[in-house]
C-alpha atoms as a PDB file:
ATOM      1  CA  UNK A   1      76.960  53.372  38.493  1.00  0.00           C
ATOM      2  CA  UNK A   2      74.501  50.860  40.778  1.00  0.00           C
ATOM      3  CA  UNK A   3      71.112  51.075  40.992  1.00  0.00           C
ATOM      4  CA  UNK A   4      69.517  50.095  44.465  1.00  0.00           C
ATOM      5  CA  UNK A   5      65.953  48.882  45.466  1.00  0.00           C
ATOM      6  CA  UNK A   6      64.369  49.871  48.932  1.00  0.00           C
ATOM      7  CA  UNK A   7      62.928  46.935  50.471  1.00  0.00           C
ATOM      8  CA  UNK A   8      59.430  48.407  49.844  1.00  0.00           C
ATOM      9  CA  UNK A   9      60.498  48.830  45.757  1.00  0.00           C
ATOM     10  CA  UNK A  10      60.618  45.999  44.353  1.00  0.00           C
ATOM     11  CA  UNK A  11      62.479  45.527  41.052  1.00  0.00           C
ATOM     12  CA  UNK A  12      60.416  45.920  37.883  1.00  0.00           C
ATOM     13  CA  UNK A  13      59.296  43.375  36.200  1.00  0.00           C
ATOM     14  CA  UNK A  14      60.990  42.172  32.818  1.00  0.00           C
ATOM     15  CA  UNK A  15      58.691  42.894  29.904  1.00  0.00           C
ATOM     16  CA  UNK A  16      60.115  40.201  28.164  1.00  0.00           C
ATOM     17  CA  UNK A  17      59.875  37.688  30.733  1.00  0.00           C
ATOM     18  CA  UNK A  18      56.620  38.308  32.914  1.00  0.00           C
ATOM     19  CA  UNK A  19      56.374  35.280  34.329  1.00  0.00           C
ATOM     20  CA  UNK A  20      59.563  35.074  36.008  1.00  0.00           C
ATOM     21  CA  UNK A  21      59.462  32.571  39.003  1.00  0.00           C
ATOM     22  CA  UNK A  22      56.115  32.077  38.879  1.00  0.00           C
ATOM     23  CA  UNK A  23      55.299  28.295  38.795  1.00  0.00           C
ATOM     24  CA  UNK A  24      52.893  26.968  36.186  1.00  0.00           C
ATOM     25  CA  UNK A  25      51.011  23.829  36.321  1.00  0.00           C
ATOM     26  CA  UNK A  26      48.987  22.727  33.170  1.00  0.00           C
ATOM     27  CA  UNK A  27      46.349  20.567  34.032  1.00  0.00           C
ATOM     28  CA  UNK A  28      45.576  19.546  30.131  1.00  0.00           C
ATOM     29  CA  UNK A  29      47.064  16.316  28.500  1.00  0.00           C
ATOM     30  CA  UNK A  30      50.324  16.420  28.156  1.00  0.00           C
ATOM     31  CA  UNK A  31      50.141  15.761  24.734  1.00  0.00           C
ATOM     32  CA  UNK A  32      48.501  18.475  24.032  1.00  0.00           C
ATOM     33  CA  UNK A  33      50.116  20.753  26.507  1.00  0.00           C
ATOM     34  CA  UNK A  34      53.342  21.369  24.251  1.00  0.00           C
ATOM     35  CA  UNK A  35      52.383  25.183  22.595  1.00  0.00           C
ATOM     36  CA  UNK A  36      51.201  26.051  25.746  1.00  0.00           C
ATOM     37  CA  UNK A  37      54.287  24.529  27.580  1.00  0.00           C
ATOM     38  CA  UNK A  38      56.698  26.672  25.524  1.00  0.00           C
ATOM     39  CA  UNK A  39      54.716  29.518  25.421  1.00  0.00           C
ATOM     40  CA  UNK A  40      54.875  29.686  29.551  1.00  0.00           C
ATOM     41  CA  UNK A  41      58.692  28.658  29.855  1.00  0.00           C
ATOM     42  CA  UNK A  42      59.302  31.279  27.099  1.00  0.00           C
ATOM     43  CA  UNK A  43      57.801  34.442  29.536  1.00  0.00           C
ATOM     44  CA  UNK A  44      59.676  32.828  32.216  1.00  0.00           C
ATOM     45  CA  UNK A  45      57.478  30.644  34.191  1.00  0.00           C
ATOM     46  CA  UNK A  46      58.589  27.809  35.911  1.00  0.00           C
ATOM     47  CA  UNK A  47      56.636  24.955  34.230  1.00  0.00           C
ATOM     48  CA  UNK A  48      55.080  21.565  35.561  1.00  0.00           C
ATOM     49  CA  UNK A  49      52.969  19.373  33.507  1.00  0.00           C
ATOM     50  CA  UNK A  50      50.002  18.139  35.638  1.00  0.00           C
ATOM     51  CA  UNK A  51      47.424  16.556  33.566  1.00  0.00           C
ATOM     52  CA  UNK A  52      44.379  15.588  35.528  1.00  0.00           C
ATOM     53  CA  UNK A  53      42.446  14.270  32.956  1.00  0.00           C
ATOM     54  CA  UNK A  54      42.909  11.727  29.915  1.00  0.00           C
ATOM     55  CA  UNK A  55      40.929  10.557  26.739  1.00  0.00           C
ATOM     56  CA  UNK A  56      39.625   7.388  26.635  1.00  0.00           C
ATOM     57  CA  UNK A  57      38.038   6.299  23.395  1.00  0.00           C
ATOM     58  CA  UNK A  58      34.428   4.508  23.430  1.00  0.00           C
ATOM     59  CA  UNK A  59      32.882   2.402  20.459  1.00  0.00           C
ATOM     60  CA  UNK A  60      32.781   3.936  17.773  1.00  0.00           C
ATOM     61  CA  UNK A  61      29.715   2.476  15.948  1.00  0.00           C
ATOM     62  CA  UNK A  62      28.074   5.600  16.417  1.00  0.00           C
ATOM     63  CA  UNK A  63      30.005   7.724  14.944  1.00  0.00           C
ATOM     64  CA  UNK A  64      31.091   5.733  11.781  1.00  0.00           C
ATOM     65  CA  UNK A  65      26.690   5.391  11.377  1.00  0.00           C
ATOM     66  CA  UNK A  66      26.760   9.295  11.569  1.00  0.00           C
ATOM     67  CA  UNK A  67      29.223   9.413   9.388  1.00  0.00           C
ATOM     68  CA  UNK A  68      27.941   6.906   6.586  1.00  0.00           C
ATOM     69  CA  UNK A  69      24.250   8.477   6.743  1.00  0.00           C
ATOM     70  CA  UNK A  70      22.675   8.427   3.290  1.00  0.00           C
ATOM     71  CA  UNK A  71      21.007  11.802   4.378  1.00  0.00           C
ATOM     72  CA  UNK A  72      23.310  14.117   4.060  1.00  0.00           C
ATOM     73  CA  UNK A  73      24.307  16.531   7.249  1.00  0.00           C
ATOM     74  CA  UNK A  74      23.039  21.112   6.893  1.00  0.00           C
ATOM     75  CA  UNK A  75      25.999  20.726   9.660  1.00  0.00           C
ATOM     76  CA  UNK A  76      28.445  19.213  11.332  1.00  0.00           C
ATOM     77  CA  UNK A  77      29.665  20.587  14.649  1.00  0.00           C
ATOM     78  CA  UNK A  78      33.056  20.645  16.957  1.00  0.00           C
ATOM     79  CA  UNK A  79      33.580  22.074  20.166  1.00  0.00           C
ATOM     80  CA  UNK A  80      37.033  20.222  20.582  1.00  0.00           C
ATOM     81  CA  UNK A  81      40.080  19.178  18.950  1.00  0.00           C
ATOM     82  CA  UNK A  82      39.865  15.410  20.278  1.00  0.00           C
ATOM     83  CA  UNK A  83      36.235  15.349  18.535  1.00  0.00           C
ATOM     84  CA  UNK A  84      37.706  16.289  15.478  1.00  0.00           C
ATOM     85  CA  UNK A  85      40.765  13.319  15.822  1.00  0.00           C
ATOM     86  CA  UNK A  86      37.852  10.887  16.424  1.00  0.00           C
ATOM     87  CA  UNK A  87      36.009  12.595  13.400  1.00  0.00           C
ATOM     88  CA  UNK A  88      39.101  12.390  11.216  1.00  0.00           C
ATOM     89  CA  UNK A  89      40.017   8.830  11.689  1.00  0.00           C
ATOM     90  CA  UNK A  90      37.236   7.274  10.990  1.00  0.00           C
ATOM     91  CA  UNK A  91      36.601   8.851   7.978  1.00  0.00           C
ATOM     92  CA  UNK A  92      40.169   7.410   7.478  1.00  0.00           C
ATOM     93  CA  UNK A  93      39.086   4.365   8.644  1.00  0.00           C
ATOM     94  CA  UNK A  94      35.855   4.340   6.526  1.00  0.00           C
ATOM     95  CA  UNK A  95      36.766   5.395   3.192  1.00  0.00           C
ATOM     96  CA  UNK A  96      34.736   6.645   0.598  1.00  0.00           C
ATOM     97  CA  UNK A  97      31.421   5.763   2.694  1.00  0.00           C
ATOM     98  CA  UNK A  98      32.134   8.371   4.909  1.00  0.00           C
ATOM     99  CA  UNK A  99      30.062  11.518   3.305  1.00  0.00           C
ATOM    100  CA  UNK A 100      28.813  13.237   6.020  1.00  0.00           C
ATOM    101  CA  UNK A 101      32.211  15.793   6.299  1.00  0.00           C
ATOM    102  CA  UNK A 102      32.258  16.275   2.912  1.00  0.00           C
ATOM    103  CA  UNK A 103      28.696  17.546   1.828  1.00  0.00           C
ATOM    104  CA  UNK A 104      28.036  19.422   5.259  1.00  0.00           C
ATOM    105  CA  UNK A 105      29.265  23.343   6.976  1.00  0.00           C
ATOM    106  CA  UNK A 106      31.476  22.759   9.527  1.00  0.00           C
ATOM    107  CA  UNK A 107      31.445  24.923  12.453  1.00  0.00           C
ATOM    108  CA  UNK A 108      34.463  24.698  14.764  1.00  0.00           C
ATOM    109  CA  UNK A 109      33.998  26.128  18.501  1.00  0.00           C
ATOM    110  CA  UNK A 110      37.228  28.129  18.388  1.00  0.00           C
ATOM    111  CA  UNK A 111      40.664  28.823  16.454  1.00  0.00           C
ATOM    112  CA  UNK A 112      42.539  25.644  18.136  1.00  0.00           C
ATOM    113  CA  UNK A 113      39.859  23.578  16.949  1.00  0.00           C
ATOM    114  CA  UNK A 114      39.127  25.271  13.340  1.00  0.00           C
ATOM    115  CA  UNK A 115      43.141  24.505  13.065  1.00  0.00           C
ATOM    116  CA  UNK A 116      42.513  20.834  13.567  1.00  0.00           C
ATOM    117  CA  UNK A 117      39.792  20.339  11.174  1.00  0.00           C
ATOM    118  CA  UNK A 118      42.281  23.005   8.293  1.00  0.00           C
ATOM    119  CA  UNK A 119      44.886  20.312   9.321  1.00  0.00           C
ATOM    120  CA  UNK A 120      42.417  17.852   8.265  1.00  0.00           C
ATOM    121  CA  UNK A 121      41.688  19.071   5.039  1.00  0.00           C
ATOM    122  CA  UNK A 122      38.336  21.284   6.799  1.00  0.00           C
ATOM    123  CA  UNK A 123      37.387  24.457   6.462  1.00  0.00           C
ATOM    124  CA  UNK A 124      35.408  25.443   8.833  1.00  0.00           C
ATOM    125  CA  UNK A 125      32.185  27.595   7.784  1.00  0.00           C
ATOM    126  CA  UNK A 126      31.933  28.766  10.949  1.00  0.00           C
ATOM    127  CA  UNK A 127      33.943  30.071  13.954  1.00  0.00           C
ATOM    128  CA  UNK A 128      32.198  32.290  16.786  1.00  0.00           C
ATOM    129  CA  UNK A 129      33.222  35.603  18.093  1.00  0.00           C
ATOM    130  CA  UNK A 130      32.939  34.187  21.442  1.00  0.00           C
ATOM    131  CA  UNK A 131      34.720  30.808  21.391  1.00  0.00           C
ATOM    132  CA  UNK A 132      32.046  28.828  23.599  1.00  0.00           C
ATOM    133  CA  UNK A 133      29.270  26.403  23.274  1.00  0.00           C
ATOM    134  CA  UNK A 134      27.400  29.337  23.902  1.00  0.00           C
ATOM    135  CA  UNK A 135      28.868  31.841  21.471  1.00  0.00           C
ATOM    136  CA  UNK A 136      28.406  28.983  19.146  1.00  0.00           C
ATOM    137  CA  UNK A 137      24.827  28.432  19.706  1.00  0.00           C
ATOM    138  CA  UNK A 138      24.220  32.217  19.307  1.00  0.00           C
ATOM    139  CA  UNK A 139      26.128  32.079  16.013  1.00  0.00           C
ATOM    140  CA  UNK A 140      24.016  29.138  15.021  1.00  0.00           C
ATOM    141  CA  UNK A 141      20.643  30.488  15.724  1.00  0.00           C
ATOM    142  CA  UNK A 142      20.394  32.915  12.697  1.00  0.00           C
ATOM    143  CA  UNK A 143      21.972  30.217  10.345  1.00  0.00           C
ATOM    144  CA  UNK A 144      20.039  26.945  11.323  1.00  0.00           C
ATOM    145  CA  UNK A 145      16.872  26.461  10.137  1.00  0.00           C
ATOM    146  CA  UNK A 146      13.743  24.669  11.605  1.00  0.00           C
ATOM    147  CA  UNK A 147      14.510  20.652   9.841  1.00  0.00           C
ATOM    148  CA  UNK A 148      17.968  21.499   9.385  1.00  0.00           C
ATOM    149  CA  UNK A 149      19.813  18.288  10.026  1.00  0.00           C
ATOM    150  CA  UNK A 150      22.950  18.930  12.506  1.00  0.00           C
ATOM    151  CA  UNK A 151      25.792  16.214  13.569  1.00  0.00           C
ATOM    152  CA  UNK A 152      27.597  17.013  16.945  1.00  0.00           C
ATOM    153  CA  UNK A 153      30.857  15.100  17.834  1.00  0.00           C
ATOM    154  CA  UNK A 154      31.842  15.334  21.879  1.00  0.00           C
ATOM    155  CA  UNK A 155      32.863  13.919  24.215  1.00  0.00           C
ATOM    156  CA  UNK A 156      30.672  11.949  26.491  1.00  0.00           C
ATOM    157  CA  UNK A 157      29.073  13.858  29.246  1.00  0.00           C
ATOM    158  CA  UNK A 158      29.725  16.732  28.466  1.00  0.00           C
ATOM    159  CA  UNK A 159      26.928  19.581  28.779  1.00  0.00           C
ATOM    160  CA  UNK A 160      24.563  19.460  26.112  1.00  0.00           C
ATOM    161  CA  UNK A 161      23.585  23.345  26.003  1.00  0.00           C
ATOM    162  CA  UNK A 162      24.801  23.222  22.252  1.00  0.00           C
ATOM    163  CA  UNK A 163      22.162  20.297  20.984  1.00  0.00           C
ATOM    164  CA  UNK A 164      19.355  21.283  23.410  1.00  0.00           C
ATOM    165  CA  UNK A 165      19.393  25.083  21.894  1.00  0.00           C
ATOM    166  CA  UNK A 166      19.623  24.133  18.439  1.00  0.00           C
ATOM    167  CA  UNK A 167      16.458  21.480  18.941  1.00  0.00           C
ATOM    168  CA  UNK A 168      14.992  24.408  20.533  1.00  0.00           C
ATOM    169  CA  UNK A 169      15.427  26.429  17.387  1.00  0.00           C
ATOM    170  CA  UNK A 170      13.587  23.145  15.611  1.00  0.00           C
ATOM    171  CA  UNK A 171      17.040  21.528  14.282  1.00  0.00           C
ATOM    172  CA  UNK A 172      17.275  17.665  13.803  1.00  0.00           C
ATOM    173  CA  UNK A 173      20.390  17.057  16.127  1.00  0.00           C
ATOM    174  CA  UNK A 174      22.336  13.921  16.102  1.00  0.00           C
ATOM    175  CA  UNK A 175      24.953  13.185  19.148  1.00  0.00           C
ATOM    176  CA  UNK A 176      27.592  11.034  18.961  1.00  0.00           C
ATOM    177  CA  UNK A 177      30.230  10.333  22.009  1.00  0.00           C
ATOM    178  CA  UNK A 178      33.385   8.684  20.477  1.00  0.00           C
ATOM    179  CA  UNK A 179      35.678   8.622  23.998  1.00  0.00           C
ATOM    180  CA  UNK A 180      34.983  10.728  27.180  1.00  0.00           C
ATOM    181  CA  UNK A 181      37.371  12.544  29.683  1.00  0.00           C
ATOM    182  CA  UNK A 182      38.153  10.342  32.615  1.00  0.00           C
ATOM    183  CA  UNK A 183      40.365  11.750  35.997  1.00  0.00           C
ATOM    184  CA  UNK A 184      43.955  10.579  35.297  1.00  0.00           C
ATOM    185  CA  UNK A 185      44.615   9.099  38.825  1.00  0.00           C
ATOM    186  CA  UNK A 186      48.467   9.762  38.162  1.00  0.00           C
ATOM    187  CA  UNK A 187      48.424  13.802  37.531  1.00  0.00           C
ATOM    188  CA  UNK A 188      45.525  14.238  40.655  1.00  0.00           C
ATOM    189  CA  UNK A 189      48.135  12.141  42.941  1.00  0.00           C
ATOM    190  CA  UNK A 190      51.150  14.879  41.610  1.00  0.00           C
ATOM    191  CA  UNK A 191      48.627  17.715  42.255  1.00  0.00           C
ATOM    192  CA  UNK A 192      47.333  16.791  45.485  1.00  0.00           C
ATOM    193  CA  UNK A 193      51.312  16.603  46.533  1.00  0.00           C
ATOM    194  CA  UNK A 194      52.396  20.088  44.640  1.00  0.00           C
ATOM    195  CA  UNK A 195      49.186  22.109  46.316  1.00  0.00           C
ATOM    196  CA  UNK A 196      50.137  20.269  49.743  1.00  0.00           C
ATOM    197  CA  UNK A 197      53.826  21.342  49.758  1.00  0.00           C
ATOM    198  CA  UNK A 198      52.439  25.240  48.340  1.00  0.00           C
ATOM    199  CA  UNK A 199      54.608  24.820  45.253  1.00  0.00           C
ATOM    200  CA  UNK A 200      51.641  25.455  42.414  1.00  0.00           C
ATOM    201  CA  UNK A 201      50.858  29.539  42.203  1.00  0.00           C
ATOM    202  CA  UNK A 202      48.530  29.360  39.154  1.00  0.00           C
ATOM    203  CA  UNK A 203      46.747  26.174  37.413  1.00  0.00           C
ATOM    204  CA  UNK A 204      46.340  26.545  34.087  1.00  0.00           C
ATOM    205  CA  UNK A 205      42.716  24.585  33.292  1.00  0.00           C
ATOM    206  CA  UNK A 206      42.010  24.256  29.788  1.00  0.00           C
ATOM    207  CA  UNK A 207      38.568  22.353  30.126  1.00  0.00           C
ATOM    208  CA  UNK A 208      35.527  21.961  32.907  1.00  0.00           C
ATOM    209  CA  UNK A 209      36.579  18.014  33.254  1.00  0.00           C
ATOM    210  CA  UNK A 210      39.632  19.399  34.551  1.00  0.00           C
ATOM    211  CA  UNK A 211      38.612  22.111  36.626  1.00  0.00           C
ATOM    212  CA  UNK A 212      36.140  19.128  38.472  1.00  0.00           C
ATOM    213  CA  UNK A 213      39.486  17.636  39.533  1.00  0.00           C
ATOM    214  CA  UNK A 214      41.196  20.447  40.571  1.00  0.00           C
ATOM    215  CA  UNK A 215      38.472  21.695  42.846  1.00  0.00           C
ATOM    216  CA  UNK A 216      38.293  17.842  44.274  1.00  0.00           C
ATOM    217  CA  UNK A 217      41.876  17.634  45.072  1.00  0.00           C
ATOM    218  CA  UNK A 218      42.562  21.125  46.230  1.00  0.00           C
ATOM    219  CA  UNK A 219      39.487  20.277  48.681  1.00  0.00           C
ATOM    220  CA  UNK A 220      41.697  17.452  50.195  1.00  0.00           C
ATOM    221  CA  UNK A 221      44.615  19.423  50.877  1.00  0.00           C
ATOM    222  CA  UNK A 222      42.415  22.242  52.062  1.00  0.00           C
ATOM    223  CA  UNK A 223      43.678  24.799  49.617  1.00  0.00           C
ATOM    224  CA  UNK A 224      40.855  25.499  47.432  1.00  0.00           C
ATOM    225  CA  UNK A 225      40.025  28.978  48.105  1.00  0.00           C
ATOM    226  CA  UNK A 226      43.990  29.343  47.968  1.00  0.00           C
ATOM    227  CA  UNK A 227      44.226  27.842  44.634  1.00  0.00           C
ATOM    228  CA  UNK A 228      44.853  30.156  41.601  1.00  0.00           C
ATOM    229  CA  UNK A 229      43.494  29.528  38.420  1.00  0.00           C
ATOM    230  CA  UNK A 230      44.301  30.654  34.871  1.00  0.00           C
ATOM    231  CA  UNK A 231      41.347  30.013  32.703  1.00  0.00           C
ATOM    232  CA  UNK A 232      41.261  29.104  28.650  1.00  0.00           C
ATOM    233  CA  UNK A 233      37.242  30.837  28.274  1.00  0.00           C
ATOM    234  CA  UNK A 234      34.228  31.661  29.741  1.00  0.00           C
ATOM    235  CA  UNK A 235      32.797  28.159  29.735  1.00  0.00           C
ATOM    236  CA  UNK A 236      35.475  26.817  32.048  1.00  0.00           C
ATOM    237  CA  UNK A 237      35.931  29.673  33.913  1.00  0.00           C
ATOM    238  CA  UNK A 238      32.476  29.782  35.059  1.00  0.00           C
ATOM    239  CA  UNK A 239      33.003  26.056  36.056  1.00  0.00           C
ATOM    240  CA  UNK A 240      35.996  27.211  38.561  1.00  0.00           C
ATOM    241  CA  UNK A 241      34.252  29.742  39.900  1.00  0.00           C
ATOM    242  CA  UNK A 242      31.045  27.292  40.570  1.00  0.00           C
ATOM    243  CA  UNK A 243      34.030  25.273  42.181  1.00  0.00           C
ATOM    244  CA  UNK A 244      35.024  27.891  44.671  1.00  0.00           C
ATOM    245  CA  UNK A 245      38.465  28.476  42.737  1.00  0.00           C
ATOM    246  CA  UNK A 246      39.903  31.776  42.318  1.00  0.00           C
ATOM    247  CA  UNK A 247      39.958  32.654  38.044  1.00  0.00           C
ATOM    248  CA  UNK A 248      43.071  35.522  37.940  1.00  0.00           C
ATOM    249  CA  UNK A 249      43.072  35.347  34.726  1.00  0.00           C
ATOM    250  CA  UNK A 250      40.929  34.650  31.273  1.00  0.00           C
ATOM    251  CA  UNK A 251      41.984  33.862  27.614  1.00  0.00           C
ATOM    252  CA  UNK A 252      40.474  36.438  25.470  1.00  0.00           C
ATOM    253  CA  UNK A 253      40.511  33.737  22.518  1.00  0.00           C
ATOM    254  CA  UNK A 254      40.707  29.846  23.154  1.00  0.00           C
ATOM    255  CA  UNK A 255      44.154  29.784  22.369  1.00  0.00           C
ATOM    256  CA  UNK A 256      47.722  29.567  23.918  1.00  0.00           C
ATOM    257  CA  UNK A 257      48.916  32.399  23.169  1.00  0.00           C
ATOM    258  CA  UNK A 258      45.830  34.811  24.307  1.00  0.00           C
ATOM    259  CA  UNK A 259      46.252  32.416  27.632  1.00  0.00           C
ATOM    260  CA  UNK A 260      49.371  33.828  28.728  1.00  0.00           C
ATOM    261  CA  UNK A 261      49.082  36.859  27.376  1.00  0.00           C
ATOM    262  CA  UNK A 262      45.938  37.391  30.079  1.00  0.00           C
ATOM    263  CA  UNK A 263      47.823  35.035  32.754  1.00  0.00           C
ATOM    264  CA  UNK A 264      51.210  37.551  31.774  1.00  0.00           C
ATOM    265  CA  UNK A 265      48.761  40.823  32.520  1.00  0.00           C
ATOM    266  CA  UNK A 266      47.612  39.500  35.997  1.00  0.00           C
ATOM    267  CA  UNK A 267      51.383  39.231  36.929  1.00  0.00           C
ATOM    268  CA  UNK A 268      52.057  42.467  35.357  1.00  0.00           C
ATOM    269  CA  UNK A 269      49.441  43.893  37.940  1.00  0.00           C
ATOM    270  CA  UNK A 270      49.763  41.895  40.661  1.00  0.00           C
ATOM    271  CA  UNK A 271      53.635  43.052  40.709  1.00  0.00           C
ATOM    272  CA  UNK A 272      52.639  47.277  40.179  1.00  0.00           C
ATOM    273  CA  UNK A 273      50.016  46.878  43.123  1.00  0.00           C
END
């Protein structure tokens, strides 16, 4: 026996393999990108690594200060795996003079992050229901105290919702900026050519630094409405929307897997309707 498809019945969609045909690019460093990377390929998408950003590491005299304070830290605070590399090495670096990880709760922004700081030798305290600065702020409020002294590792620039709120609730906040997120000029030349050509169908933006590039170079080819975006949470999703970039689809949890699983239910409906 055959089966047969009308032309206005298309074939159903694999369960195993969702994203069948559809072409991926991941905006995040590829270094980073690799989980994510097989995770795609392995529900069938067709893959490009795009990163439009890059770390680039600042002085670090800040951070090793923070770090050798002779008042101890209530608690220390991540909102991304790069702060906790910076974090890691120099206590590396430092040696026994680096107390303030040791003596202080740790509060990691999500699960990818609380995995970095388990990997090194962390455990996290802390880990909010709503993996945000802002789910972390609101998990913060009932445990930080008015005097309570708080260390925050990030990247330079970035918002400062997290320390403002917490000095707010009459916390002692320290901010240290060990690198920043610059454009990489190489990935934003590759995008700029892919959207151009109409070969991207989702972008997969991990981070608001990216999602400021993406809008920016989709604006040059005059795709940006057209451009699809699969968001890791609500804190860079709201930054593509602000953008004027269309979000199809929202991690449930800052993590690869609850990516595509919310990228793999938009194609999932977007093939029934």
């Amino acid at each position: 026996m055959s089966v047969h498809y009308f032309a206005d019945m298309p074939p159903p969609v694999d369960a195993s393999r969702p994203l069948a045909g559809l072409r991926v690019a991941i905006t995040r460093e590829a270094s980073r990108a690799r989980v994510l990377e097989e995770a795609l390929r392995a529900r069938g998408a067709d893959v490009r690594l795009v990163p439009l950003v890059r770390t680039e590491a600042l002085a670090q005299a800040s951070l090793d200060a923070a770090l050798r304070r002779a008042v101890p830290f209530d608690w220390v605070l991540f909102t991304s795996r790069t702060a906790v590399r910076f974090a890691l090495e120099a206590r590396a670096r430092l040696g026994g003079t680096a107390r303030a990880l040791d003596g202080a709760a740790v509060a990691a922004v999500g699960p990818d992050t609380a995995a970095a700081l388990r990997d090194g030798g962390l455990a996290p305290a802390l880990v909010p229901t709503r993996h945000s600065g802002d789910g972390l702020l609101e998990a913060l409020t009932a445990r930080v105290t008015p005097g309570a002294r708080v260390l925050h590792v990030v990247a330079a620039g970035a918002a400062d919702l997290l320390p403002r709120g917490l000095a707010r609730l009459g916390a002692d906040v320290t901010v240290v900026h060990p690198y920043r997120t610059v454009e990489d000029e190489t990935g934003a030349r590759t995008m700029r050519s892919l959207l151009a050509e109409r070969e991207v169908d989702v972008a997969v933006v991990t981070a608001p630094s990216a999602v400021r590039v993406l809008a920016r170079v989709a604006g040059e080819t005059r795709a940006r409405s057209a451009v699809r975006v699969a968001s890791i949470g609500a804190t860079t999703t709201r930054a593509a929307r602000e953008a004027g970039l269309t979000v199809v689809a929202e991690a449930q949890e800052a993590t690869p897997g609850s990516l595509v699983g919310a990228l793999a239910e938009w194609a999932n409906e977007r093939s029934r309707s």
